[in-house]
Protein backbone atom coordinates (compact mmCIF):
# COMPACT_ATOMS: atom_id res chain seq x y z
CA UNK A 1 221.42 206.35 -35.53
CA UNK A 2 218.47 207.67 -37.21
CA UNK A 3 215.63 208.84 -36.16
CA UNK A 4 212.26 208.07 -38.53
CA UNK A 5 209.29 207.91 -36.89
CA UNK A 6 209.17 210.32 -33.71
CA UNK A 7 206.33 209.94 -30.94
CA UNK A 8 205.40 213.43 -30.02
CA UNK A 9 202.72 212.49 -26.59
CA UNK A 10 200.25 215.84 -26.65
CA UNK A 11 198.30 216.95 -23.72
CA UNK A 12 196.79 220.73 -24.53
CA UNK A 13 199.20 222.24 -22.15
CA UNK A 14 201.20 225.67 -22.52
CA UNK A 15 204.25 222.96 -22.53
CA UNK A 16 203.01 220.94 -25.23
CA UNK A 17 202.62 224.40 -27.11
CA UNK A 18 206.12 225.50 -26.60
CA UNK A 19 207.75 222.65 -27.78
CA UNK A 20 205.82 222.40 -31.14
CA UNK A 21 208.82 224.18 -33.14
CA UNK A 22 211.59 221.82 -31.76
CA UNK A 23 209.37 218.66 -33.01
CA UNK A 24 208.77 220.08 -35.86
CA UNK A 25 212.63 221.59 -36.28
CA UNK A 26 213.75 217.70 -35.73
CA UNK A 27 211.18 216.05 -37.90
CA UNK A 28 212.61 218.16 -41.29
CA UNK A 29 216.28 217.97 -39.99
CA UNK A 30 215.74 214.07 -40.02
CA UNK A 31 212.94 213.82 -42.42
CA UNK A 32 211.34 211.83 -40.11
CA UNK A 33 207.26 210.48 -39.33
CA UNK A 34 205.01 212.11 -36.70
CA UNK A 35 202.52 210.90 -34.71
CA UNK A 36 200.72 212.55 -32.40
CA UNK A 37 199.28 211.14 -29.01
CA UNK A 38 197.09 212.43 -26.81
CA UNK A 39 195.85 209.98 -24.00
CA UNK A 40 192.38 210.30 -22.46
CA UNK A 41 192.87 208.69 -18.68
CA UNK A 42 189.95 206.78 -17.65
CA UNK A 43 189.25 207.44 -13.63
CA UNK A 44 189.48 204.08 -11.76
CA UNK A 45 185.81 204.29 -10.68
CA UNK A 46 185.01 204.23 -14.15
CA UNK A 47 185.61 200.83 -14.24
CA UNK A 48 183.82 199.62 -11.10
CA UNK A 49 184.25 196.97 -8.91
CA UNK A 50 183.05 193.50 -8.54
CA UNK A 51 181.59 194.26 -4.77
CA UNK A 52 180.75 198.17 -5.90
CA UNK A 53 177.01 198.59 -5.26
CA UNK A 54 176.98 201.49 -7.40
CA UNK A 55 178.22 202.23 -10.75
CA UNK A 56 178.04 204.87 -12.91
CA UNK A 57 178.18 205.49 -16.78
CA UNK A 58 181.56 207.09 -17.72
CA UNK A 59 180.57 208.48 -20.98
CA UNK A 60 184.32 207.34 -22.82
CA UNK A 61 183.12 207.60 -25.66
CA UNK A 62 182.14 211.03 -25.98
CA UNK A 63 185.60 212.09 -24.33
CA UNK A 64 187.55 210.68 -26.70
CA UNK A 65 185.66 212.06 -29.67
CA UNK A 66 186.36 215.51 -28.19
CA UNK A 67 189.95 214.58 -27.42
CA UNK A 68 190.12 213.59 -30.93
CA UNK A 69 188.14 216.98 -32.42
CA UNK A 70 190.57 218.62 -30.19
CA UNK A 71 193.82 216.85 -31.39
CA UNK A 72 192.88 217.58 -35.06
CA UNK A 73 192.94 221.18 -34.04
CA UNK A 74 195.91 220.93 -32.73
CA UNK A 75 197.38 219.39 -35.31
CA UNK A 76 196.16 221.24 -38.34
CA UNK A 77 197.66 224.53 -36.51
CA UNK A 78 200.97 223.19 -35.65
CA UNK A 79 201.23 220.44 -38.17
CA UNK A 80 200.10 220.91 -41.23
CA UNK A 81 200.10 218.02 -44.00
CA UNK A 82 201.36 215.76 -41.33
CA UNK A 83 198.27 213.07 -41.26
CA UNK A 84 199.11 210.47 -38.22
CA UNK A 85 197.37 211.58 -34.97
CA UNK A 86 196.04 208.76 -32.21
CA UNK A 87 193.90 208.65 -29.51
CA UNK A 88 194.87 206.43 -26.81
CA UNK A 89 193.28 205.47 -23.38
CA UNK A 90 195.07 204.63 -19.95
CA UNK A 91 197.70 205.78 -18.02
CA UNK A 92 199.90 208.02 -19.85
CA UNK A 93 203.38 207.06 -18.01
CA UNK A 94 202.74 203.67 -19.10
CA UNK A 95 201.04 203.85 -22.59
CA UNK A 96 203.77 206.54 -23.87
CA UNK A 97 206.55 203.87 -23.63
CA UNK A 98 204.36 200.78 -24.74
CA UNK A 99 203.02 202.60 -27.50
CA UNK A 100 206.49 203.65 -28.47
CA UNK A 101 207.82 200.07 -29.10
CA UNK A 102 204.84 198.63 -30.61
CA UNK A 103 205.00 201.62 -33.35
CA UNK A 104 208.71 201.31 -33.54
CA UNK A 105 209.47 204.70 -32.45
CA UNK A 106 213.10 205.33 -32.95
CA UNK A 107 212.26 209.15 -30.76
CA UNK A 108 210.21 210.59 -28.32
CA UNK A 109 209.98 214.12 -27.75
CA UNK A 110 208.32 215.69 -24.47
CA UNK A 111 208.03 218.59 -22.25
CA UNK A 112 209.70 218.09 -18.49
CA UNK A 113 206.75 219.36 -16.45
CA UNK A 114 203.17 218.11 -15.95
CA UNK A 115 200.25 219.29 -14.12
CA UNK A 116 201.17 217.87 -10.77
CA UNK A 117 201.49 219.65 -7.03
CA UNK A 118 205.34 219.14 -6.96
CA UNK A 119 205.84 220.26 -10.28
CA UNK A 120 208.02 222.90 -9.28
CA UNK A 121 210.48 220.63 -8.00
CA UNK A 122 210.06 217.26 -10.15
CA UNK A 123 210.03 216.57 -13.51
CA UNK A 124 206.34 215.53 -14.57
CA UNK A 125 205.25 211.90 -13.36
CA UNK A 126 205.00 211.19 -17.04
CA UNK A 127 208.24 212.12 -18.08
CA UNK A 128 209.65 210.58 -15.65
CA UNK A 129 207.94 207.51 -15.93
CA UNK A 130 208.64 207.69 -19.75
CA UNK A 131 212.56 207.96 -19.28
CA UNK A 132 212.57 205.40 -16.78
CA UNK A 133 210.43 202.84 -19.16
CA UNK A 134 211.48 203.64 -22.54
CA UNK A 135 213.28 201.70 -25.16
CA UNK A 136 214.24 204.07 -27.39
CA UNK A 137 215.83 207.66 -27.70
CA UNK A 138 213.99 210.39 -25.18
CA UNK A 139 213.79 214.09 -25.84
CA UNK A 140 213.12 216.64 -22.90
CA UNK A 141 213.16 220.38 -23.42
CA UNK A 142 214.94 222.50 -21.02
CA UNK A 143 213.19 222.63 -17.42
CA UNK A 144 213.06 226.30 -17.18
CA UNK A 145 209.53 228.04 -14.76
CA UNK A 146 208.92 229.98 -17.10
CA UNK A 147 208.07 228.64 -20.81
CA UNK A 148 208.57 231.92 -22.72
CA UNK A 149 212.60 231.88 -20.84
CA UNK A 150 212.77 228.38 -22.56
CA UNK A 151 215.75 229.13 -25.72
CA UNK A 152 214.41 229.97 -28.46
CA UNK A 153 216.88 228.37 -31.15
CA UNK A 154 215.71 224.68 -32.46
CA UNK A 155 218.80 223.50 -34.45
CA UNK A 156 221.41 221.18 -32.87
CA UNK A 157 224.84 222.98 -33.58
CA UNK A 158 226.30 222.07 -31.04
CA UNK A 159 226.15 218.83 -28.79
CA UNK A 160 227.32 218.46 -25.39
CA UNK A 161 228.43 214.90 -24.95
CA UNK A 162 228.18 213.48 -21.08
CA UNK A 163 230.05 210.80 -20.48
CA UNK A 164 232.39 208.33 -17.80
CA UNK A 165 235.08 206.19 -18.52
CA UNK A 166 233.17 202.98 -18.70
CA UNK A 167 231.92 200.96 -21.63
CA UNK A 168 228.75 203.15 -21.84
CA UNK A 169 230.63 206.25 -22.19
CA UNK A 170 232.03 204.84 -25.57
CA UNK A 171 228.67 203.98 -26.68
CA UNK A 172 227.52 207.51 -26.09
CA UNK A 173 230.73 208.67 -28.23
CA UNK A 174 229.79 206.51 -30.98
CA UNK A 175 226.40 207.91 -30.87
CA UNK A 176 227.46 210.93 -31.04
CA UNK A 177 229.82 210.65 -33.81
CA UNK A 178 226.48 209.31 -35.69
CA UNK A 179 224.68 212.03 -34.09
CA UNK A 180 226.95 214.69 -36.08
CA UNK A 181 227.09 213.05 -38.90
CA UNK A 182 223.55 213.23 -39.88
CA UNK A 183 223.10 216.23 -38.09
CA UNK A 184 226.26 218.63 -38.73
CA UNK A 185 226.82 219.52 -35.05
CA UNK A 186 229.74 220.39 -33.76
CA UNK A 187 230.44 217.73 -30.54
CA UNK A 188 231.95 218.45 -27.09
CA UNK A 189 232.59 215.68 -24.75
CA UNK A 190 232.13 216.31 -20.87
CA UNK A 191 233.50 214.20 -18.06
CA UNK A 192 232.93 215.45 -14.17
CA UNK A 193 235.27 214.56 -11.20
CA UNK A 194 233.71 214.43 -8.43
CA UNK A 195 236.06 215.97 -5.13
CA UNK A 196 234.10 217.25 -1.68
CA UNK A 197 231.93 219.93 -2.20
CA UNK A 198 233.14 221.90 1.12
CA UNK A 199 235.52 221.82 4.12
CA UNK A 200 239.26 221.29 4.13
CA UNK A 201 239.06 217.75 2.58
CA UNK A 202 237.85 219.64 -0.47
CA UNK A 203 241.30 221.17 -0.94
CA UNK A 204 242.84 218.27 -0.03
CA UNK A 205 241.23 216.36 -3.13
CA UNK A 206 241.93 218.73 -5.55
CA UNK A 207 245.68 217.38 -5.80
CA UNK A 208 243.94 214.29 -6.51
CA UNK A 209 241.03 215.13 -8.47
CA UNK A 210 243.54 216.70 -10.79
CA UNK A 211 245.15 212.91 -10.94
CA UNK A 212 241.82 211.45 -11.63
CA UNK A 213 241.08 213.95 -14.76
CA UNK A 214 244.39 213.43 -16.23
CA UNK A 215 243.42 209.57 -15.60
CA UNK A 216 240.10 210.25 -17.59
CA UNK A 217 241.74 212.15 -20.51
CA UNK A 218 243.94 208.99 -21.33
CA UNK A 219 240.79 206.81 -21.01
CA UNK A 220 238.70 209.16 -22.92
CA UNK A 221 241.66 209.76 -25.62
CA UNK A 222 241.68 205.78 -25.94
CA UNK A 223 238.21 205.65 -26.37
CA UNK A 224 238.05 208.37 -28.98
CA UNK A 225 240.52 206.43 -31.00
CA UNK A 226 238.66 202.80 -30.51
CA UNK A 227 235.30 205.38 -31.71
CA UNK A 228 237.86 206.99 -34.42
CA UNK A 229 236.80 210.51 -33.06
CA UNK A 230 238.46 213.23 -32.19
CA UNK A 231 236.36 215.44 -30.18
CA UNK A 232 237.02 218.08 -27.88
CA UNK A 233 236.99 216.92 -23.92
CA UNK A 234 236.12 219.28 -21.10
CA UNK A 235 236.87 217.72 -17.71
CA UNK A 236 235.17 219.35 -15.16
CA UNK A 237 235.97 219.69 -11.35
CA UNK A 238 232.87 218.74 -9.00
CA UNK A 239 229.42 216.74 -9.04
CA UNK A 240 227.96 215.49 -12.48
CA UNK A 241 225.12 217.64 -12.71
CA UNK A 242 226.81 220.87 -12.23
CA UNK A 243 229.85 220.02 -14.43
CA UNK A 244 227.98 219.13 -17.03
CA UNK A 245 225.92 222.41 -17.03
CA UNK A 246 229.26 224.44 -17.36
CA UNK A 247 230.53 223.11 -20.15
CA UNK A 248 226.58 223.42 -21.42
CA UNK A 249 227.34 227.02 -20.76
CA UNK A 250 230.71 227.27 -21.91
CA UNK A 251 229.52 226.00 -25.15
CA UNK A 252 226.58 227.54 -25.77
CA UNK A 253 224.91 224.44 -26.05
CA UNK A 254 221.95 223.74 -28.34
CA UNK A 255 221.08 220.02 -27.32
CA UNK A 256 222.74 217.56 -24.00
CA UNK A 257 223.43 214.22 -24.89
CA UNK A 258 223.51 211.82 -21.60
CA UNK A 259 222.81 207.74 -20.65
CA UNK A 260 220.36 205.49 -19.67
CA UNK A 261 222.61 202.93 -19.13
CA UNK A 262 221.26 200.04 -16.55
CA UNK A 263 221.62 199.94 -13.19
CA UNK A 264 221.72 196.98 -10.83
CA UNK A 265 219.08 198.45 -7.83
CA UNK A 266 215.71 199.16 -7.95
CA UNK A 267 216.23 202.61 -10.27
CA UNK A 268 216.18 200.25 -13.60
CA UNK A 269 217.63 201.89 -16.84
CA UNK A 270 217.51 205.05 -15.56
CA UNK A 271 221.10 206.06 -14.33
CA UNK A 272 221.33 207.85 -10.96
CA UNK A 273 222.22 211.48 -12.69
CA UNK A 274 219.54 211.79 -15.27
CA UNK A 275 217.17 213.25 -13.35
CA UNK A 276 219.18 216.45 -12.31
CA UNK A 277 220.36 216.55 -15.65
CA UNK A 278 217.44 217.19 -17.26
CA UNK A 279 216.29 219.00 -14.17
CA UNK A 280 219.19 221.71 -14.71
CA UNK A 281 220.06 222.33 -17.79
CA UNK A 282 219.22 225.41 -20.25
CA UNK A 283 218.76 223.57 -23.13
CA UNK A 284 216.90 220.03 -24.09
CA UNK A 285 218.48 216.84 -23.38
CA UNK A 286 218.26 213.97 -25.33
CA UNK A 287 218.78 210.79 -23.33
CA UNK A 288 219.67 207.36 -25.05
């Protein structure tokens, strides 16, 4: 695992801002390449249509100049002697994950919120459309309202590992192993199981939900030793997303490690508890 050239999609926003030091924290922890992208979306009229009686002159060209003017600005003030900035035009959620694999990105790094109407309850289009799409290793900081509650500390300490029982999970523990290795962080491992969330069948699972996370301490204890790690495992009681964030908070986490592994329906690579992962938690998550 290592983590060279990182793709670092800017769009002028307060949450572009506030996630300058973590880029820039990761790119001298890993000694890695920047490049900067900022992607000037062309309006579909702009392009006309063959029965359009009317067209008008979309002056691109001038846009992206400014774009670019603007870019090197930002760039000069956030990242100095760091020379690799691009202008790109399209539709971001696509071009940030096409772009990605045809410059060999081993990392991109991006805020969870856009400009959108239901950006109080979503993740931005973007992002989303990036995690779904994307190849390679995705950063997302924490999804807090409020930018300036966002944490404050940039060095990953300490890792919170998600993970199930299946194949995937011991791909995730070898990445992490790899993970610390480079990195120094101390690495937790997480497992949720899942019992009814009210009503007396809830304390009628627990009996068995206890079963099921001494089952998933063998398999995870197997899979440690296949890995040949030995890191600590917190089994949580109750749905994914809200286990995971208490061991994030029992820890004191500084970075979330979760899955894209692949699906077979129509949600792709993206597995069905990213989303409110990176929705909920305190800290960034860095999805593989």
């Amino acid at each position: 695992m290592e983590f060279k050239n990182i793709l670092f999609p800017v769009d002028f926003s307060s949450r572009s801002e506030a996630i300058v030091p973590f880029v820039r924290a990761v790119c001298n922890q890993f000694k890695a390449n920047l490049t900067l992208l900022h992607i000037v979306e062309v309006p579909v009229m702009a392009y006309g249509a063959p029965d359009a009686p009317v067209t008008f002159d979309y002056p691109l060209d001038e846009i992206k100049a400014s774009a670019e003017r603007k870019l090197n600005r930002f760039a000069l003030g956030a990242f100095a002697g760091l020379p690799v900035k691009t202008i790109a035009e399209g539709d971001p959620g696509a071009c940030i994950a096409q772009l990605a694999r045809a410059w060999k990105i081993d990392l991109i790094m991006l805020p969870t919120r856009g400009r959108g109407s239901f950006r109080a309850a979503l993740l931005g289009s973007v992002t989303a459309k990036t995690l779904h799409d994307a190849s390679c290793a995705v950063w997302t900081e924490a999804h807090c309202d409020d930018v300036k509650a966002a944490p404050a500390h940039t060095a990953w300490k300490k890792v919170v590992c998600a993970i199930d029982t299946t194949p995937e999970g011991l791909r995730l523990i070898r990445y992490a192993s790899e993970l610390a290795a480079v990195s120094g962080a101390t690495v937790h491992l997480t497992h949720a199981v899942p019992v009814a969330e009210s009503g007396p069948e809830r304390y009628m699972d627990m009996e068995f939900a206890a079963f099921l996370a001494d089952e998933a301490r063998k398999k995870i204890a197997a899979m440690q030793t296949e890995a040949g790690t030995n890191f600590e495992v917190l089994i949580q009681i109750g749905n994914i997303p809200d286990g995971v964030l208490r061991t994030v908070e029992d820890c004191n986490a500084d970075v979330v490690l979760i899955g894209r592994g692949a699906l077979p329906h129509f949600a792709g690579r993206l597995r069905s508890h990213a989303y409110a992962i990176v929705r909920g938690m305190p800290c960034p998550v860095l999805s593989v």
